[in-house]
Protein backbone atom coordinates (compact mmCIF):
# COMPACT_ATOMS: atom_id res chain seq x y z
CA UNK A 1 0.00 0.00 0.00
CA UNK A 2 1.62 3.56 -1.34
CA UNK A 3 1.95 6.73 1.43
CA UNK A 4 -1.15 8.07 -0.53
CA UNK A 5 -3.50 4.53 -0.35
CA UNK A 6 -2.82 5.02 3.72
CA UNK A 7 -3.99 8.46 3.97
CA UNK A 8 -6.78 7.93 2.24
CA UNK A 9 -7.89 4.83 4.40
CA UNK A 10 -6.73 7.02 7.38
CA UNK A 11 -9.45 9.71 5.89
CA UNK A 12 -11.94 7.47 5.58
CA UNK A 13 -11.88 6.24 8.64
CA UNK A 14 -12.07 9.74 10.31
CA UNK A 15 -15.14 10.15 8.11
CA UNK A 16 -16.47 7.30 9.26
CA UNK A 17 -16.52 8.14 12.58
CA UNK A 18 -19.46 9.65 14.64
CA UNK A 19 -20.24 13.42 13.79
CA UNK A 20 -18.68 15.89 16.35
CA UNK A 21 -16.48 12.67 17.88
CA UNK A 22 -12.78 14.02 17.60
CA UNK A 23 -9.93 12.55 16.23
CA UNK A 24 -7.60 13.21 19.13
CA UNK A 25 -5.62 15.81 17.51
CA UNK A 26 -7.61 19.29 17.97
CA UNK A 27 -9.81 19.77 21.16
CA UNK A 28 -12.58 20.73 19.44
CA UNK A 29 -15.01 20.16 16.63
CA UNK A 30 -16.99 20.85 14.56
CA UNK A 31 -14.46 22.94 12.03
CA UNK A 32 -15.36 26.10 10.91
CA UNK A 33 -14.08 27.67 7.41
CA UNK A 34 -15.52 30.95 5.97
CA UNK A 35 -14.91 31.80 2.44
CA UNK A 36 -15.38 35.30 0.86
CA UNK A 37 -15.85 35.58 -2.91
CA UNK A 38 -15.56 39.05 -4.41
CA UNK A 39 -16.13 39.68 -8.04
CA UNK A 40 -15.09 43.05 -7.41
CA UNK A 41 -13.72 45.76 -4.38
CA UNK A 42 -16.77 47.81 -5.31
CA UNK A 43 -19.04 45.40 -3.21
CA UNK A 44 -18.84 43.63 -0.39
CA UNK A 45 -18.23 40.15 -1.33
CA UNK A 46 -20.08 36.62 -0.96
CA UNK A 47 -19.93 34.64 1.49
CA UNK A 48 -20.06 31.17 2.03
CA UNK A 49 -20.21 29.30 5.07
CA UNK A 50 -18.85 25.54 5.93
CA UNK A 51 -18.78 23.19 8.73
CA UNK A 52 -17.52 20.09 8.97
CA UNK A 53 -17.62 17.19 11.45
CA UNK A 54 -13.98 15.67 11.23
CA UNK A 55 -10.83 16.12 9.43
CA UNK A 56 -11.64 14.12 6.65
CA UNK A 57 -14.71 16.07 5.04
CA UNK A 58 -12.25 19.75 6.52
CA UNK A 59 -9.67 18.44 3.69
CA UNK A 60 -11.66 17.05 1.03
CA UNK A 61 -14.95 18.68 0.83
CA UNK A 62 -12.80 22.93 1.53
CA UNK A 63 -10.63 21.98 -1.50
CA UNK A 64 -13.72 20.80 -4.04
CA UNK A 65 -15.52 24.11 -3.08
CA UNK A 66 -12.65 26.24 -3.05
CA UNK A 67 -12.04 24.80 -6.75
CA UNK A 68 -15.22 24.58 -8.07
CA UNK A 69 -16.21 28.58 -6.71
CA UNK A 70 -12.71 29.58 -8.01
CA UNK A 71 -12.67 28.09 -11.42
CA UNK A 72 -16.39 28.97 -11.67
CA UNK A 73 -15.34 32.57 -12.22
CA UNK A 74 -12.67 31.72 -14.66
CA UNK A 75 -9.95 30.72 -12.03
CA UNK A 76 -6.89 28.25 -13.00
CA UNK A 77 -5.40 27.08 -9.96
CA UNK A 78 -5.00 23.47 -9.86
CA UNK A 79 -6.95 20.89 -7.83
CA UNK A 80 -3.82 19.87 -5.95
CA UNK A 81 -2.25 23.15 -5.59
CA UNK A 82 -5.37 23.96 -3.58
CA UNK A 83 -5.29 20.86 -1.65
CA UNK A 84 -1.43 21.13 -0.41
CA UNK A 85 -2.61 24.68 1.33
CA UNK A 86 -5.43 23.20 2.76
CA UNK A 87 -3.81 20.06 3.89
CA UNK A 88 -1.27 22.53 5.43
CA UNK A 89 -3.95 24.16 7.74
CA UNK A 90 -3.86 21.09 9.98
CA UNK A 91 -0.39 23.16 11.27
CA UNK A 92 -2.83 25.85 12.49
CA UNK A 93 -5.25 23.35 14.01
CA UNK A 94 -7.90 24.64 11.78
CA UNK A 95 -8.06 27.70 13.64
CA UNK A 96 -10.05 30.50 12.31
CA UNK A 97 -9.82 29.60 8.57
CA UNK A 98 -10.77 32.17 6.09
CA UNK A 99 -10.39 31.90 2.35
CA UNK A 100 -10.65 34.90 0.00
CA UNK A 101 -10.76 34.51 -3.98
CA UNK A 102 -10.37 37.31 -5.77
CA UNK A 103 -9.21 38.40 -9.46
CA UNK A 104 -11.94 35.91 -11.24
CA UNK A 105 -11.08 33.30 -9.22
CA UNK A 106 -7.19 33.86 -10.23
CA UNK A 107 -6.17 34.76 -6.44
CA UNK A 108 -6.60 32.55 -4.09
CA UNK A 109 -6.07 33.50 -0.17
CA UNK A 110 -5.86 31.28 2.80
CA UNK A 111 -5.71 32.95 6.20
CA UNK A 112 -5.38 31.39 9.91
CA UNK A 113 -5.14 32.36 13.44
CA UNK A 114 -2.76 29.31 14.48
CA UNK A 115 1.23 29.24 15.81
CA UNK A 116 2.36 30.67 12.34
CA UNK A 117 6.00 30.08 10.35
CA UNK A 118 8.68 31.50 11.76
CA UNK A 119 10.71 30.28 9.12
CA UNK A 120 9.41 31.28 6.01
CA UNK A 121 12.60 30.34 3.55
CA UNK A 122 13.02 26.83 5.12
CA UNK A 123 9.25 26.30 4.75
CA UNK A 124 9.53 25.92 0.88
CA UNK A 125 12.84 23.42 1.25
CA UNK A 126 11.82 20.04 0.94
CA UNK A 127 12.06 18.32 4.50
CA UNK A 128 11.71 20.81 6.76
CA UNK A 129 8.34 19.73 9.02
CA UNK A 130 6.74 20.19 12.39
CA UNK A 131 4.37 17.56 11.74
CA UNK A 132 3.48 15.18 14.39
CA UNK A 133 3.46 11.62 14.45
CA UNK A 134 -0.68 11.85 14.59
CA UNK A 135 -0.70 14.53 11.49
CA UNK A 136 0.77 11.97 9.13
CA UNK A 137 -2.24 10.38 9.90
CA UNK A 138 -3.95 12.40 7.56
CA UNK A 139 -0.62 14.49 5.58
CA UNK A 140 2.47 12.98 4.34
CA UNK A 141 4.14 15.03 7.29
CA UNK A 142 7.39 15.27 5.29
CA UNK A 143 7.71 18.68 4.15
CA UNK A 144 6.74 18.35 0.58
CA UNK A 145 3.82 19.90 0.79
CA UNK A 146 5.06 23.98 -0.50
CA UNK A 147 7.58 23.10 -2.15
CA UNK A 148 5.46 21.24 -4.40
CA UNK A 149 3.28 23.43 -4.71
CA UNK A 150 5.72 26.18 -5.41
CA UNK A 151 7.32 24.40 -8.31
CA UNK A 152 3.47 23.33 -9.39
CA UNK A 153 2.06 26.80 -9.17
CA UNK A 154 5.02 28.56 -11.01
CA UNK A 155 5.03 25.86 -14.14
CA UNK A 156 1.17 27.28 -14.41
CA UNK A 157 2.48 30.93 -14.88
CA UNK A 158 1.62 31.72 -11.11
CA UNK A 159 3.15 32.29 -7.64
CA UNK A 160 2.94 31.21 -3.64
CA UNK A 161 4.00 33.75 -1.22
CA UNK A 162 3.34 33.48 2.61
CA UNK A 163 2.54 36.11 4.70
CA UNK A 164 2.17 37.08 8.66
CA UNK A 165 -1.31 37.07 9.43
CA UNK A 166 -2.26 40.37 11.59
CA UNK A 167 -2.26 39.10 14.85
CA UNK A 168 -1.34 35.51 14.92
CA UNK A 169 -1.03 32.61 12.48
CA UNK A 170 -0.42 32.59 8.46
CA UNK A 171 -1.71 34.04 5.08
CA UNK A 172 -0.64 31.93 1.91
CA UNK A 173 -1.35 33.86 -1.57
CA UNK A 174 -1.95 31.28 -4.24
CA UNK A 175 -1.74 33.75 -7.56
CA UNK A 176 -1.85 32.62 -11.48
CA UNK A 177 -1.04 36.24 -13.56
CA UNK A 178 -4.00 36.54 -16.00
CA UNK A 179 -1.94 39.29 -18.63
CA UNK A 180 -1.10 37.09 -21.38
CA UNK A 181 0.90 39.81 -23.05
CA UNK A 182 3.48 38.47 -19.53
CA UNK A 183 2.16 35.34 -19.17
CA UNK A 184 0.80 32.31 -21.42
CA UNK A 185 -3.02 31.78 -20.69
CA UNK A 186 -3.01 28.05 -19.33
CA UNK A 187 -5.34 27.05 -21.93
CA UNK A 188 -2.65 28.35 -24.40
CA UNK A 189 0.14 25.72 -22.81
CA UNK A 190 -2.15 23.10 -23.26
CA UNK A 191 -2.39 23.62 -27.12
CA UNK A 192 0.70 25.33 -29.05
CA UNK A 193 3.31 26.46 -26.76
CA UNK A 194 3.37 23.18 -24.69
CA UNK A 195 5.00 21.81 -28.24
CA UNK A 196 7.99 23.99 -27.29
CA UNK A 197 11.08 21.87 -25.65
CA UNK A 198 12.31 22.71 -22.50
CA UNK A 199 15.80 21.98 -21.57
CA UNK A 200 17.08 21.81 -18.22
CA UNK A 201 19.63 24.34 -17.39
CA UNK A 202 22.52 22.23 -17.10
CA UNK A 203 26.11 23.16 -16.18
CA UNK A 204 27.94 22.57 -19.75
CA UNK A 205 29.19 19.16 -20.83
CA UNK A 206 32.75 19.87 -19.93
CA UNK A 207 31.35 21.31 -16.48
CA UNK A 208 29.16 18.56 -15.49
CA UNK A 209 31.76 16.06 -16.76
CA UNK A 210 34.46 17.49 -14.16
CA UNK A 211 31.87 17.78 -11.18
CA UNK A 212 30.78 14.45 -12.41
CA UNK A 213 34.59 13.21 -12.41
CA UNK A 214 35.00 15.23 -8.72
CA UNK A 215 32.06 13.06 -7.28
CA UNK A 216 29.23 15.87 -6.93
CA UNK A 217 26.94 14.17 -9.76
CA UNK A 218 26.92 10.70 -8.86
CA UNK A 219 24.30 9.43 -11.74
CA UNK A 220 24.79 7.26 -14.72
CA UNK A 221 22.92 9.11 -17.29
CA UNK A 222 23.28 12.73 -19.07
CA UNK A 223 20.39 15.03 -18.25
CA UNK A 224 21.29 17.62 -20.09
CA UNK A 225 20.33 15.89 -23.31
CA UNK A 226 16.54 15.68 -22.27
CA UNK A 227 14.16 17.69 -23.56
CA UNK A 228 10.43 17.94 -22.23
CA UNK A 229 7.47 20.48 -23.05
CA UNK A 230 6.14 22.37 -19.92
CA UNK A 231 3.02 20.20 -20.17
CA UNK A 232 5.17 16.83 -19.71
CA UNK A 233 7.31 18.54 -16.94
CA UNK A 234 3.78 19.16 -15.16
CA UNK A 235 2.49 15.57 -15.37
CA UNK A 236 5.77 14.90 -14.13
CA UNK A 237 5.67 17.15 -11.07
CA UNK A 238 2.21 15.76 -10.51
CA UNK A 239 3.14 12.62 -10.18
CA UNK A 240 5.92 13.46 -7.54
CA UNK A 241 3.32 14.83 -5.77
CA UNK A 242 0.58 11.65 -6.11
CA UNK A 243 3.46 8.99 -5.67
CA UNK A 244 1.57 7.35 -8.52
CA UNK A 245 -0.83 8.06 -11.69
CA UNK A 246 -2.62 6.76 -14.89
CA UNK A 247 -4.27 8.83 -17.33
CA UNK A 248 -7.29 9.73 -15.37
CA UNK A 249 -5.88 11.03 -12.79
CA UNK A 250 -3.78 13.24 -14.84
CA UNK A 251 -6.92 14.17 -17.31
CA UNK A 252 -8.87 15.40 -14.12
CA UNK A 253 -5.52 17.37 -12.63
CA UNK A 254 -4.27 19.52 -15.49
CA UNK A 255 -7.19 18.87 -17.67
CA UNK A 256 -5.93 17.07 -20.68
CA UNK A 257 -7.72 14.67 -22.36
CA UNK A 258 -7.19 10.97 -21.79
CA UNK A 259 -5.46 10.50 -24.96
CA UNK A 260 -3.25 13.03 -24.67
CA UNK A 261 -2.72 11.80 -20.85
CA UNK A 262 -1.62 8.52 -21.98
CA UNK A 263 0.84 9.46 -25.21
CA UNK A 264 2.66 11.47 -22.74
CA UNK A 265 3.04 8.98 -19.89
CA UNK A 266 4.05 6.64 -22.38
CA UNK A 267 6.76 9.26 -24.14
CA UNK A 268 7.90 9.83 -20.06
CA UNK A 269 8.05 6.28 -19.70
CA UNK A 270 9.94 5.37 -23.02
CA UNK A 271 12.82 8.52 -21.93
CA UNK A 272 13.48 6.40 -18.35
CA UNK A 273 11.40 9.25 -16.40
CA UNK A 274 8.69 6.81 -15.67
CA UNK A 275 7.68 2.99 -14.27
CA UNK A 276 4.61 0.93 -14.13
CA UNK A 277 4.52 -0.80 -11.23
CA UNK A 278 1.57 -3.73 -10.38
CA UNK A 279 -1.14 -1.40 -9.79
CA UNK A 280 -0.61 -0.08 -13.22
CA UNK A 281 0.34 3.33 -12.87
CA UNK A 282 3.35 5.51 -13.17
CA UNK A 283 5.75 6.05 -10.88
CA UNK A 284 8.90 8.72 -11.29
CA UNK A 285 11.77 6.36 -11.75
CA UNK A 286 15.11 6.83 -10.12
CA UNK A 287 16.19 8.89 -13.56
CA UNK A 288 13.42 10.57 -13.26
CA UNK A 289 13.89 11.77 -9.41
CA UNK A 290 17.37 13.20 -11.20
CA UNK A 291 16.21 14.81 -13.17
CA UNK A 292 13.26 16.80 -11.63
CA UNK A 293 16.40 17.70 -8.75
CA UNK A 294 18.26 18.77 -11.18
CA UNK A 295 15.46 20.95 -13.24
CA UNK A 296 14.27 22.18 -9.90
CA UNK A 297 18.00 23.07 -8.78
CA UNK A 298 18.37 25.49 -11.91
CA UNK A 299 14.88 27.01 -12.47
């Protein structure tokens, strides 16, 4: 059973449970999360209430509305970008949670009252954590969460920046720039310009052949000779984030269609980037970890 398959049976138990019974981690429950939807600053904005009984239906049920109010006035976020922020509240104990989408849905901001982050910097480096042993319960707990959705967020022409909140806790501004003239519309990556090669920015051959020769790139392939479109560098950084993924999954996550899905797992999977494994999905291969380091390293 993958990380994922146990947090989702650790959800569904949760959900399972009686209504208000808590799950040992927070004192109290229900949870509470306002969200505020302006479709301009010349009126006060909408407002939608939520409650829900345990952790499981906080996570899953504030992401599908937050997506589904956001995209329903022309936002572009991803699904999971949303998710990772909201998953990320459990830091804050849920405490005072109010969302605010703004810009057509192209702004997305998630405020708490909870401890905060002191550390702002370290926050986006992969393993840096202060989850508990009963948070990975329901997150991974292992510090991937931002910096995921940093890399995700800024492959869809957008941004993550986290804020002090005014008294006490956090503010995380999820942002995808809607001036095409700056920007490539998302739809627009999806059709033409995603047929544009990308090429890791790679020391030079001589370079990485020295380093390689000095022991600081200890891998068995060239890199620097692979060349992916920004929509196959997103599948790929979606599966990092999944563990695993078939064409489905990625369909419903960046919005392809299944045929496209599965020409470019299969091109991922013919380069080395990708396995199938027995469930039948792809995982990133050991190459493929590399590479994504190494892409991530020089962005």
């Amino acid at each position: 059973m993958t990380m994922n398959e146990n947090l989702e049976e650790n959800l569904k138990n949760e959900k399972e449970k009686e209504p208000g019974v808590s799950s040992g981690l927070f004192n109290s429950s229900p949870f509470y999360v306002r969200i505020a939807v302006y479709d301009n600053f010349t009126s006060i904005p909408r407002i939608i209430d939520l409650t829900h009984d345990n952790i499981a239906d906080f996570i899953t049920s504030t992401t599908e509305k937050i997506y589904k109010v956001s995209h329903d006035q022309g936002g572009k976020i991803p699904y999971m970008i949303i998710r990772e922020i909201v998953e990320n509240l459990i830091h804050a104990d849920f405490s005072e949670v109010i969302i605010t989408i703004i810009n057509n849905g192209n702004q997305i901001i998630i405020s708490d009252q909870g401890p905060g982050i002191t550390d702002k910097e370290k926050a986006f480096l992969p393993g840096f954590t202060s989850a508990t042993q009963e948070m990975k319960k329901y997150i991974r707990g292992v510090g991937s969460g931002l910096p995921v959705a940093k890399e995700s967020i800024s492959f869809s022409g957008g941004s993550i920046n986290i804020k002090d909140n005014l008294k006490k806790g956090t503010v995380v501004i999820l942002n995808i720039e809607t001036d095409k003239n700056n920007i490539p519309d998302f739809n627009e990556l999806n059709t033409v310009k995603e047929n544009t090669p990308l090429k890791a920015a790679l020391p030079a051959k001589d370079s990485f052949n020295e380093n390689k020769q000095a022991g600081a790139y200890d891998i068995p392939f060239d890199l620097s000779s692979i060349k992916l479109t920004i929509r196959q560098i997103k599948i790929m950084y979606i599966i990092l984030e999944l563990e695993e993924a078939g064409p489905s999954t990625i369909s419903k996550e960046l919005g392809f269609s299944l045929s496209t899905s599965f020409r470019e797992l299969a091109f991922l999977e013919k380069e080395g980037l990708l396995k199938t494994f027995t469930s039948g999905k792809k995982r990133i291969s050991k190459k493929g970890f590399k590479y994504l380091e190494y892409y991530s390293n020089s962005f």
